[in-house]
C-alpha atoms as a PDB file:
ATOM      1  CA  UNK A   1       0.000   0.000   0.000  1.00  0.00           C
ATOM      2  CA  UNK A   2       1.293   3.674  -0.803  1.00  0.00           C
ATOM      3  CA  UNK A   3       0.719   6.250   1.924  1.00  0.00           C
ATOM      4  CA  UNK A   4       1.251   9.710   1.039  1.00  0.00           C
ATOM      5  CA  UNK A   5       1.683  11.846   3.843  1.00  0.00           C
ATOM      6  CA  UNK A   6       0.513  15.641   4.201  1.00  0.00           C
ATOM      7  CA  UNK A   7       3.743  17.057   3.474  1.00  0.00           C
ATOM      8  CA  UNK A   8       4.426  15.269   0.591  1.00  0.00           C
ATOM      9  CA  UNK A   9       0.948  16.177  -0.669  1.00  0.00           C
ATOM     10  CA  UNK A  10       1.681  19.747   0.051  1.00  0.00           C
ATOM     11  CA  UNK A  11       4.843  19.500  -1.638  1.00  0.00           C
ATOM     12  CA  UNK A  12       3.055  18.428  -4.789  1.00  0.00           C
ATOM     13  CA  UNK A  13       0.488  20.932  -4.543  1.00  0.00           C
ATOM     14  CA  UNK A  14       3.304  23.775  -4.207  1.00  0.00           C
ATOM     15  CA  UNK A  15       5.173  22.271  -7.192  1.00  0.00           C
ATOM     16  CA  UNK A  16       1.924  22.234  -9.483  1.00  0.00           C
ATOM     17  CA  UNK A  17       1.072  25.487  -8.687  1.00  0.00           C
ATOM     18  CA  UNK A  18       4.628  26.705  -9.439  1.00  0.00           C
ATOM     19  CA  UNK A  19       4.641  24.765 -12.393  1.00  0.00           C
ATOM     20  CA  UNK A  20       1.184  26.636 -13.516  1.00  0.00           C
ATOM     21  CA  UNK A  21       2.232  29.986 -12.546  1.00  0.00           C
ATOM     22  CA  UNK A  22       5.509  29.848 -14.770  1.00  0.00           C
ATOM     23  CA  UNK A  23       3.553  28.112 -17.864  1.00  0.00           C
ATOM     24  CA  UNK A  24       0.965  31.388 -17.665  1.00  0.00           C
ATOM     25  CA  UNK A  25       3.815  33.833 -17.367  1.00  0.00           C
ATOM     26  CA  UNK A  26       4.980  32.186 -20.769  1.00  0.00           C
ATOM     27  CA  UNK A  27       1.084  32.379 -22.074  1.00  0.00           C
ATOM     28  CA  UNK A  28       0.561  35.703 -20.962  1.00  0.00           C
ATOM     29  CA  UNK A  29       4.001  37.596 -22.122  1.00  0.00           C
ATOM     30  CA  UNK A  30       3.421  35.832 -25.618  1.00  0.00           C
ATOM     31  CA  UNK A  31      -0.705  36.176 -26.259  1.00  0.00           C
ATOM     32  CA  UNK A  32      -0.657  39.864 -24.366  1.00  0.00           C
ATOM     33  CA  UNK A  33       2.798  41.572 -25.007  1.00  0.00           C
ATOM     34  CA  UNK A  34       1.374  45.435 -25.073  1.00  0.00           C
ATOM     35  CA  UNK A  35       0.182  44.488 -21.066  1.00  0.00           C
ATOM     36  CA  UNK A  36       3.201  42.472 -19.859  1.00  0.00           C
ATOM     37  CA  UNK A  37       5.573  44.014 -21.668  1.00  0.00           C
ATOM     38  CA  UNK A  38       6.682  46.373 -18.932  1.00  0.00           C
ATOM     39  CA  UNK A  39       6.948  43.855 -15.682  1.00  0.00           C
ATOM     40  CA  UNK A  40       9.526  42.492 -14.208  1.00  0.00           C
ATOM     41  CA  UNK A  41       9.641  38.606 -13.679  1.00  0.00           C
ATOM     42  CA  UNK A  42       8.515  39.923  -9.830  1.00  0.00           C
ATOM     43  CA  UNK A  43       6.022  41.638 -10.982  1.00  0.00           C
ATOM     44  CA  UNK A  44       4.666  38.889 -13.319  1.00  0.00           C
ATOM     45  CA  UNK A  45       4.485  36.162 -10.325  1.00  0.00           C
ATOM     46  CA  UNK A  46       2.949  38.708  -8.047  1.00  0.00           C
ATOM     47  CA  UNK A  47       0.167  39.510 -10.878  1.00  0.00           C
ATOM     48  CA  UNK A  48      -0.321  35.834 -11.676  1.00  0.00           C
ATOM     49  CA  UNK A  49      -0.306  35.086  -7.950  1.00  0.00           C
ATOM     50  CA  UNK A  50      -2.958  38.007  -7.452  1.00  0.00           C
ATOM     51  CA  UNK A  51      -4.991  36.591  -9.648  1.00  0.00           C
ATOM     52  CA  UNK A  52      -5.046  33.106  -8.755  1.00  0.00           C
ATOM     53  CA  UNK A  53      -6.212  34.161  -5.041  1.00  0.00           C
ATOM     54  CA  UNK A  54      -9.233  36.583  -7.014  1.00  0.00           C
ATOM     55  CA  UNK A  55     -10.190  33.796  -8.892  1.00  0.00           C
ATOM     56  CA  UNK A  56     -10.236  31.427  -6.092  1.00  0.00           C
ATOM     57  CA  UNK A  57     -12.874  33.681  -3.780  1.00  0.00           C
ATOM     58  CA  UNK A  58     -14.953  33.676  -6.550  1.00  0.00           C
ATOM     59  CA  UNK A  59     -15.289  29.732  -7.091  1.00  0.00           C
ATOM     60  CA  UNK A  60     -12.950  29.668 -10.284  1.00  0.00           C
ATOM     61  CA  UNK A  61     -10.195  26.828  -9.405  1.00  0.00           C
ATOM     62  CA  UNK A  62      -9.812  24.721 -12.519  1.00  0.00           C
ATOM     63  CA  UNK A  63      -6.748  25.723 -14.343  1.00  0.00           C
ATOM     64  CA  UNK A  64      -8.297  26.709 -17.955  1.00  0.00           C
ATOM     65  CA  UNK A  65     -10.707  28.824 -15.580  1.00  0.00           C
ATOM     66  CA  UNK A  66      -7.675  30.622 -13.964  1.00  0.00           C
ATOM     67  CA  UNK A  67      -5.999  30.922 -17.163  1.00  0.00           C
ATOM     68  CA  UNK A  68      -9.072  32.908 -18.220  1.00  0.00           C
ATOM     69  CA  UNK A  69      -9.472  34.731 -15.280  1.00  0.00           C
ATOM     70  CA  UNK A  70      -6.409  36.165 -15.857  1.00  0.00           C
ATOM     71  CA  UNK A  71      -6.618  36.728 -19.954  1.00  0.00           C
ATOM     72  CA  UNK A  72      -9.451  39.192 -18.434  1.00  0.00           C
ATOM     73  CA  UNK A  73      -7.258  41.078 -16.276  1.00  0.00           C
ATOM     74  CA  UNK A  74      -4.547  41.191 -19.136  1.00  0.00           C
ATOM     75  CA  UNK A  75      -8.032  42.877 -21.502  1.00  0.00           C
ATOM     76  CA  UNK A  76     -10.153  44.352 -18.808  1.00  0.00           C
ATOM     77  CA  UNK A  77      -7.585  45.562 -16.212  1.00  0.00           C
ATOM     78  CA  UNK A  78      -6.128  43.907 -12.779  1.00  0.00           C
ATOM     79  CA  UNK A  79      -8.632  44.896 -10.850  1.00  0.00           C
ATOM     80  CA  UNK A  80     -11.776  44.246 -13.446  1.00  0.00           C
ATOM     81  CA  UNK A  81     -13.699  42.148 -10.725  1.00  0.00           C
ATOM     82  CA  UNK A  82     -14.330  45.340  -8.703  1.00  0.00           C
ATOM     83  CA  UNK A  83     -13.927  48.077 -10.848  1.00  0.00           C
ATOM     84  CA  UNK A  84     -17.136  50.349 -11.581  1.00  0.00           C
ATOM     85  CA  UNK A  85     -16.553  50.472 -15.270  1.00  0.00           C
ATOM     86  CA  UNK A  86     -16.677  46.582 -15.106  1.00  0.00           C
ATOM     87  CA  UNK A  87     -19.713  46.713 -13.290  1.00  0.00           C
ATOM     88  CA  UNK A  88     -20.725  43.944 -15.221  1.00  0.00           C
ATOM     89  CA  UNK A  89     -18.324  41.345 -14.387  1.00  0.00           C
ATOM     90  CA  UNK A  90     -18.644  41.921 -10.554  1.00  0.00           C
ATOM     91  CA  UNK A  91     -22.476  40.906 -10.678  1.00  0.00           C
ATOM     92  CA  UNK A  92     -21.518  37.619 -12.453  1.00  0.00           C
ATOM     93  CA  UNK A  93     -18.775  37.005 -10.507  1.00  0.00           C
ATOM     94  CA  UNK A  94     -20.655  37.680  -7.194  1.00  0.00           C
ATOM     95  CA  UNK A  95     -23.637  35.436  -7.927  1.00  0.00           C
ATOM     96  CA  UNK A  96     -23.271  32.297  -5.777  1.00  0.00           C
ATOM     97  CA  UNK A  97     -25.938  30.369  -7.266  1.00  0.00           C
ATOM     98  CA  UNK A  98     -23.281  29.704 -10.094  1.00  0.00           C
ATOM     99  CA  UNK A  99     -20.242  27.801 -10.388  1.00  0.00           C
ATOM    100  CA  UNK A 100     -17.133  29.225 -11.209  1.00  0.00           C
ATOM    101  CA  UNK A 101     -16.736  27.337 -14.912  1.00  0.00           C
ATOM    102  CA  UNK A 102     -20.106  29.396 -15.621  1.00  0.00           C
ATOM    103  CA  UNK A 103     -19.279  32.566 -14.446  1.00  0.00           C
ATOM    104  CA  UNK A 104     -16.236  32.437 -16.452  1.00  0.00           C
ATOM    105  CA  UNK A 105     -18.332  31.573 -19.152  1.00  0.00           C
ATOM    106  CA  UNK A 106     -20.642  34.199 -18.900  1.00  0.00           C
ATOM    107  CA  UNK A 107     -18.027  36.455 -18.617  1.00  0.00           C
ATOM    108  CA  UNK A 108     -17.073  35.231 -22.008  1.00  0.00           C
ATOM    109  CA  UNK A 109     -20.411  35.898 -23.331  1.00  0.00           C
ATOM    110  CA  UNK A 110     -20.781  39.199 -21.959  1.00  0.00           C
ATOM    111  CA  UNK A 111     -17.743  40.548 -24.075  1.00  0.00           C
ATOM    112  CA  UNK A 112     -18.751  38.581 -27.208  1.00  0.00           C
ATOM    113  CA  UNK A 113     -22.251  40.152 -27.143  1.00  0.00           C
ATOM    114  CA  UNK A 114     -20.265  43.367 -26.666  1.00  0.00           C
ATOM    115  CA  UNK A 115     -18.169  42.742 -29.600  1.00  0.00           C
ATOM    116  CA  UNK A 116     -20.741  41.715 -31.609  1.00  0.00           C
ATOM    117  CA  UNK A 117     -23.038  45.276 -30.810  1.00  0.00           C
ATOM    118  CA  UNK A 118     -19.795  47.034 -32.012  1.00  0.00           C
ATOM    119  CA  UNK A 119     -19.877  46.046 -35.624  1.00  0.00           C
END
């Protein structure tokens, strides 16, 4: 029988994350260059970190959900879950009724329809 202990399960959990955060440094400094262009490697972790904790308060764990999550702060701005000209976004991500795979995809939606109306 295998037994993994705590600390070895923490241990992986640290080294997954790790492993995530450097893969979406990579994604984000390639797909969004004009908005990462200017941090530091410091300042990349502490965004990515940032918005890893956001996206976990509202529900949003899985990792293409994260990596979303933060594609929308790249677009909308760091701090689009609270700010008033996001409005929007705060209601969907506030809504508890919903999981966080849906609110990301609503999210989604809401810009498309937005694109779409700009035509």
């Amino acid at each position: 029988m295998l037994i993994i202990r705590n600390k070895q399960r923490e241990a992986f959990r640290l080294y997954m994350r790790e492993k995530f955060e450097r893969r979406m440094s990579a994604h984000l400094q390639s797909r969004f260059p004009e908005q990462t262009n200017d941090m530091t490697e410091q300042s990349m972790s502490d965004f990515i970190r940032s918005g890893i904790t956001k996206a976990e308060g509202y529900q949003i764990v899985t990792e293409g959900d994260v990596q979303r999550f933060l594609e929308y702060m790249c677009t909308l701005g760091a701090d689009f879950d609270i700010n008033s000209e996001t409005s929007w976004a705060a209601e969907i991500l506030e809504n508890e009724h919903i999981d966080g795979s849906e609110k990301i995809d609503r999210i989604e939606e809401y810009i498309q329809s937005m694109d779409d109306h700009s035509i």
